[in-house]
Protein backbone atom coordinates (compact mmCIF):
# COMPACT_ATOMS: atom_id res chain seq x y z
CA UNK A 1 105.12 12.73 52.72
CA UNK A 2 102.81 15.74 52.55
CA UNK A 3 105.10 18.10 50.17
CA UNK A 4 105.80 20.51 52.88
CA UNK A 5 109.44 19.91 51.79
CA UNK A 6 111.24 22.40 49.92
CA UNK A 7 115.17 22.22 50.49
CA UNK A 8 117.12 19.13 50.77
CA UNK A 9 118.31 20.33 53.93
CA UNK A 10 114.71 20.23 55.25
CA UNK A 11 114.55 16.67 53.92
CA UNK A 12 117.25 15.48 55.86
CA UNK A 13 116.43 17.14 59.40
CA UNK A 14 112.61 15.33 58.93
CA UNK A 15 114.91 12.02 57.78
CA UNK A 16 116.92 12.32 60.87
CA UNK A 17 113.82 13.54 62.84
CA UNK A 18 111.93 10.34 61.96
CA UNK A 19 109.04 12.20 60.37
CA UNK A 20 109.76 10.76 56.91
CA UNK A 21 111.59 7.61 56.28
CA UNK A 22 113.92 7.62 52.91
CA UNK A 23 111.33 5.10 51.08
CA UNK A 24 108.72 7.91 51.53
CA UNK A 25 111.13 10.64 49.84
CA UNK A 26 111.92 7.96 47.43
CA UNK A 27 107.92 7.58 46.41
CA UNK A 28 108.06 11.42 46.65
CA UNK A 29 110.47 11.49 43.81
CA UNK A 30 109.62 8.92 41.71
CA UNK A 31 105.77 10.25 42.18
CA UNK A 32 106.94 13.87 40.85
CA UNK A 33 109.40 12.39 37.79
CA UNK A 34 105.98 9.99 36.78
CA UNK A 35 104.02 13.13 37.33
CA UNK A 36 106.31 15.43 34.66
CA UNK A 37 107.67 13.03 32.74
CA UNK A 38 105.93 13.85 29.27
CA UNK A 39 106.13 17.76 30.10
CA UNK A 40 110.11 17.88 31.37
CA UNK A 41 111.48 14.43 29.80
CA UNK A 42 114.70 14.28 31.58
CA UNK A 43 114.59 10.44 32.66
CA UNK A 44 116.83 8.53 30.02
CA UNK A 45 116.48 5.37 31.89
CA UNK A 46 114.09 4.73 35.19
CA UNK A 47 115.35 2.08 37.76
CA UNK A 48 112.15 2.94 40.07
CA UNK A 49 112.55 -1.14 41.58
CA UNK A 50 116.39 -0.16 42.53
CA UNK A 51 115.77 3.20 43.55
CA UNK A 52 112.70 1.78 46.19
CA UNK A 53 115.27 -1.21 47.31
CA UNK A 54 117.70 1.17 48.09
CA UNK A 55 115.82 3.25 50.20
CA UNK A 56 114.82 0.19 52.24
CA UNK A 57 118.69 -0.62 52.84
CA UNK A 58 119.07 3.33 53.93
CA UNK A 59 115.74 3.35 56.32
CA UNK A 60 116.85 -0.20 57.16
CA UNK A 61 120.61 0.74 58.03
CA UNK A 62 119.63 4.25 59.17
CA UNK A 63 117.35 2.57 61.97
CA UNK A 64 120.69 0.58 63.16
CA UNK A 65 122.36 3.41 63.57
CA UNK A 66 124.95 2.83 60.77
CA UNK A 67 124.83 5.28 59.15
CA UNK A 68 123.38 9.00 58.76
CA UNK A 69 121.28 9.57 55.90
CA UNK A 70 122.16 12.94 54.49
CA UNK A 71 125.07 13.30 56.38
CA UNK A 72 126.31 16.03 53.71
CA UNK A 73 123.32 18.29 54.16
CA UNK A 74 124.17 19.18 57.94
C-alpha cells in the first residue's frame, strides 16, 4: 500500500477496486500501531497472527464474490 489513503471510505473503493487487497491494509495497520506503539501506547493486547488470517479469509471470500468488504463505507 503506498499511504495515499486517508479516509476509510477511500480504503474501501481501492478494496473494491482491486488496487489493495485487505491483507495489504491489514500490514498497513499493524505497520503504523508497531511504528507508534511506544509514543501512543493504545494496544492492550496485539493479535497481529489473527488479524493477518483474517484478512486472508476477507481477500479470500471477497475474490468469491461473497461478500463486500466494507460494505458499510458505501
Amino acid at each position: 500500500m503506498d499511504g495515499n489513503f486517508r479516509s476509510a471510505g477511500e480504503m474501501a473503493a481501492a478494496l473494491r477496486a482491486g488496487e489493495v487487497s485487505s491483507v495489504e491494509l491489514t500490514e498497513a495497520a499493524i505497520a503504523g500501531i508497531e511504528r507508534d506503539a511506544g509514543v501512543i501506547n493504545a494496544i492492550c493486547v496485539s493479535d497481529f497472527d489473527r488479524a493477518r488470517a483474517a484478512a486472508r479469509h476477507a481477500d479470500q471470500e471477497f475474490g468469491r464474490g461473497r461478500i463486500d468488504p466494507f460494505w458499510a463505507f458505501r
